[in-house]
C-alpha atoms as a PDB file:
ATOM      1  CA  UNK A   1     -15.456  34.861  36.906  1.00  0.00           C
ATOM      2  CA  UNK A   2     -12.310  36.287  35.578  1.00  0.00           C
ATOM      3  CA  UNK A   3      -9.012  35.144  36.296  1.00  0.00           C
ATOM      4  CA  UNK A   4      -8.114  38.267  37.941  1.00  0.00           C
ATOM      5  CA  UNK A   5     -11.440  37.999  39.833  1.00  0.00           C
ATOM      6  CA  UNK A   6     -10.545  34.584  40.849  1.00  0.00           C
ATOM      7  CA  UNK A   7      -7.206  35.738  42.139  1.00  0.00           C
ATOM      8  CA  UNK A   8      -8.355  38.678  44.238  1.00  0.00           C
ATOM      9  CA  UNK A   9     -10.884  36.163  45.787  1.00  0.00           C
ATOM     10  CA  UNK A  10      -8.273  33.224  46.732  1.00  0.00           C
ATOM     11  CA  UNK A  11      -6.443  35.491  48.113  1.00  0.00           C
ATOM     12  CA  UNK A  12      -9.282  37.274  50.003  1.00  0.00           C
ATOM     13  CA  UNK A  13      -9.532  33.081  51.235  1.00  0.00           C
ATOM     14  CA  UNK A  14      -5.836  32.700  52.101  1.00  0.00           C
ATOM     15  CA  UNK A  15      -5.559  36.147  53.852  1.00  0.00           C
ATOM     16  CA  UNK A  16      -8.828  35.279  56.035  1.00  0.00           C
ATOM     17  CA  UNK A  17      -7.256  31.428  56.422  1.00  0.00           C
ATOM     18  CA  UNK A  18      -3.790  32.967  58.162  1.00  0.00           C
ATOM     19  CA  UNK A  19      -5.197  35.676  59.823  1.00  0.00           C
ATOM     20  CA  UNK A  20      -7.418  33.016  61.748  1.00  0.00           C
ATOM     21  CA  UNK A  21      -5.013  30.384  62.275  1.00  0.00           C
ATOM     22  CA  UNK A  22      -2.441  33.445  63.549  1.00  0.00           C
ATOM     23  CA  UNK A  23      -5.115  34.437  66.005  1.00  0.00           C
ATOM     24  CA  UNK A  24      -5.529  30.984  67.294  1.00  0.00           C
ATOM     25  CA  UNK A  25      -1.461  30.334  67.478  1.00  0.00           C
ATOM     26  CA  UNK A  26      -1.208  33.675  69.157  1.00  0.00           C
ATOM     27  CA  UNK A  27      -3.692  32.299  71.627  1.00  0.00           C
ATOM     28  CA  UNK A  28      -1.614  28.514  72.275  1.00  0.00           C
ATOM     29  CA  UNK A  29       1.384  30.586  72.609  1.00  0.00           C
ATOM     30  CA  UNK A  30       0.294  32.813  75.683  1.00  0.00           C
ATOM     31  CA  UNK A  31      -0.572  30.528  77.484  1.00  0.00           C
ATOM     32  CA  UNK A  32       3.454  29.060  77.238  1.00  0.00           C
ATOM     33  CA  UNK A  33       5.953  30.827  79.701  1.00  0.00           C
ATOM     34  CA  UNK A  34       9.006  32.005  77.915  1.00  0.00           C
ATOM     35  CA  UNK A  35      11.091  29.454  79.320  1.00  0.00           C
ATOM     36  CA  UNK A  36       8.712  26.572  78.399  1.00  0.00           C
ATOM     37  CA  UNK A  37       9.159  28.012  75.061  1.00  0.00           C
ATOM     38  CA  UNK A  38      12.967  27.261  74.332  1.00  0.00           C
ATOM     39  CA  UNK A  39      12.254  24.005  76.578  1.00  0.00           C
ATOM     40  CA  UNK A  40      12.985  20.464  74.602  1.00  0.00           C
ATOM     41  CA  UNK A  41      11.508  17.421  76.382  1.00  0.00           C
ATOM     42  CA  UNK A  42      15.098  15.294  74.766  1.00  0.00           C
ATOM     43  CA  UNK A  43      18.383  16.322  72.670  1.00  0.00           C
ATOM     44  CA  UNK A  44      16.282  15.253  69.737  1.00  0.00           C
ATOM     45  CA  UNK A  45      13.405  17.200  70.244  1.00  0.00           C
ATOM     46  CA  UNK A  46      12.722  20.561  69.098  1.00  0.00           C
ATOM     47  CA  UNK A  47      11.433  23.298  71.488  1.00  0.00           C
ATOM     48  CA  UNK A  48       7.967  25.031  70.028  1.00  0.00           C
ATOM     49  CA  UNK A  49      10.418  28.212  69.477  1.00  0.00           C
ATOM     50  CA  UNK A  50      12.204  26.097  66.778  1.00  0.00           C
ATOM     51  CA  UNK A  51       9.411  25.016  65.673  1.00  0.00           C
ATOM     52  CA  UNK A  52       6.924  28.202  64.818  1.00  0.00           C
ATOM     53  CA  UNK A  53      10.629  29.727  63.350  1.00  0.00           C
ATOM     54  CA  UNK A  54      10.323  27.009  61.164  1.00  0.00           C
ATOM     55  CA  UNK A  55       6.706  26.895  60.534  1.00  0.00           C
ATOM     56  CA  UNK A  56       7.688  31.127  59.553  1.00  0.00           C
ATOM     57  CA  UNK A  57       9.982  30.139  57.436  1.00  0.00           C
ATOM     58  CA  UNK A  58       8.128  27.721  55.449  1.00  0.00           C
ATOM     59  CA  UNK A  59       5.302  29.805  55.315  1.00  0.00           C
ATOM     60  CA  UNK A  60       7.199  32.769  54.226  1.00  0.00           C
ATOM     61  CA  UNK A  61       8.894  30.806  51.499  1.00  0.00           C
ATOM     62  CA  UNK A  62       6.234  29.005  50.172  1.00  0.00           C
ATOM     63  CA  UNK A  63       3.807  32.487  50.082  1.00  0.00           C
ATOM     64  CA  UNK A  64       5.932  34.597  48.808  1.00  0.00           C
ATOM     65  CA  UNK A  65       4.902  35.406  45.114  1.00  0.00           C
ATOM     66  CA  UNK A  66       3.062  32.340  45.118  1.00  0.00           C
ATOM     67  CA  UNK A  67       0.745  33.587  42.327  1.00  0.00           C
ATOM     68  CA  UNK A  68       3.652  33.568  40.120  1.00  0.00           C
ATOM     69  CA  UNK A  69       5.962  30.871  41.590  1.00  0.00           C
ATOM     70  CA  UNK A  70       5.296  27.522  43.007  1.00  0.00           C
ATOM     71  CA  UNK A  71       7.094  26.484  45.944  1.00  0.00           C
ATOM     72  CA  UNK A  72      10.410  26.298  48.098  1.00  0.00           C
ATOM     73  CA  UNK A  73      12.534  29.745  47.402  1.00  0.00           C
ATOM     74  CA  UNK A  74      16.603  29.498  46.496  1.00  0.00           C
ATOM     75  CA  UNK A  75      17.025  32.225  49.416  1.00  0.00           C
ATOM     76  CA  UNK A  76      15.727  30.216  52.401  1.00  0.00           C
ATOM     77  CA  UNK A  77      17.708  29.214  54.688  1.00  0.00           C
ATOM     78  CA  UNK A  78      15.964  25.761  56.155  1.00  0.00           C
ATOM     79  CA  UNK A  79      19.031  24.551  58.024  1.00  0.00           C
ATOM     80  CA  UNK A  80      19.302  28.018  60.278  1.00  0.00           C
ATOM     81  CA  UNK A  81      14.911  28.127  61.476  1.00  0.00           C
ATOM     82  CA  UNK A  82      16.768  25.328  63.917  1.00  0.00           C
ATOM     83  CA  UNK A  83      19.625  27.364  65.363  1.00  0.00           C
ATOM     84  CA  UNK A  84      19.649  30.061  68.105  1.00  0.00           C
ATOM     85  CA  UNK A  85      22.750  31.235  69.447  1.00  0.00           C
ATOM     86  CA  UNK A  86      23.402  29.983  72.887  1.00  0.00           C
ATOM     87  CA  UNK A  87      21.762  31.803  75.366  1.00  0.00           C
ATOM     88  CA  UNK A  88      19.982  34.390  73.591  1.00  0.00           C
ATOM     89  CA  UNK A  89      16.153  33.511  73.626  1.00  0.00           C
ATOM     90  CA  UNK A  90      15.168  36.879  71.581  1.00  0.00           C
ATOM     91  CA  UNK A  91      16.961  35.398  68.500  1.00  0.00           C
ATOM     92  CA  UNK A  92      14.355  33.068  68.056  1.00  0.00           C
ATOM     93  CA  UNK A  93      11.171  35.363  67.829  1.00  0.00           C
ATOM     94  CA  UNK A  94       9.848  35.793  64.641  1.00  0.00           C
ATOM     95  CA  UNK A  95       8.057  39.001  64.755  1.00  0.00           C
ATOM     96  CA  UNK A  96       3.914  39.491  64.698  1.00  0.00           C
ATOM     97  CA  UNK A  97       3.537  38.093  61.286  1.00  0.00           C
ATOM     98  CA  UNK A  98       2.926  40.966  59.688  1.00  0.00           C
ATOM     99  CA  UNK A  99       5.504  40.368  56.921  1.00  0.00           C
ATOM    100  CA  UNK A 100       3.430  36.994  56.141  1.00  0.00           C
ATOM    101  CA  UNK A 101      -0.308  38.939  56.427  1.00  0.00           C
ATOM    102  CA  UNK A 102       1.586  41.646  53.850  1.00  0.00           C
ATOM    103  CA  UNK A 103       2.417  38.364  51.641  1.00  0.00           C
ATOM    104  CA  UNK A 104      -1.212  37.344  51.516  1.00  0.00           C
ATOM    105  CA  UNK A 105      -2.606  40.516  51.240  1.00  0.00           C
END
């Protein structure tokens, strides 16, 4: 197998990988009330919307252009996947992954 061959075809892999693994964390998250979302169980804790906005961001860093560059980007911004400004729940949404299914073809 080529090399190009072999790329089109891991990526064929990865795209099928996150595309199942969206549909399944899709699925946990329904079943989550928006307020149980943004809910922390302590101060230390991190409510699951920090969390998957994390999860985004690493995912989005580490995918992006990752046939030509190996992993964490200069342009992420780790510290801010943990902030949301007080009292607005929307900030933390990170879209339908479709800019991370775009990534992996």
């Amino acid at each position: 197998m080529s090399t190009d061959g072999f790329s089109a075809a891991y990526l064929k892999d990865i795209a099928h990988g996150f595309r199942n693994y969206k549909m399944l964390g899709d699925g946990a998250l329904a079943q989550v009330s928006d307020e149980d979302l943004y809910r922390t169980i302590d101060p230390d804790a991190n409510s699951i919307a920090n969390l998957v906005k994390h999860v985004g961001g690493n995912l989005e860093s580490r995918f992006r252009d990752f046939l030509t560059s190996d992993g964490e980007k200069p342009d992420r911004d780790r510290d801010a996947e943990f902030e949301f400004p007080a009292g607005d729940c929307d900030a933390g949404e990170s879209g339908d992954g479709e800019g991370a299914a775009e990534a992996v073809g």
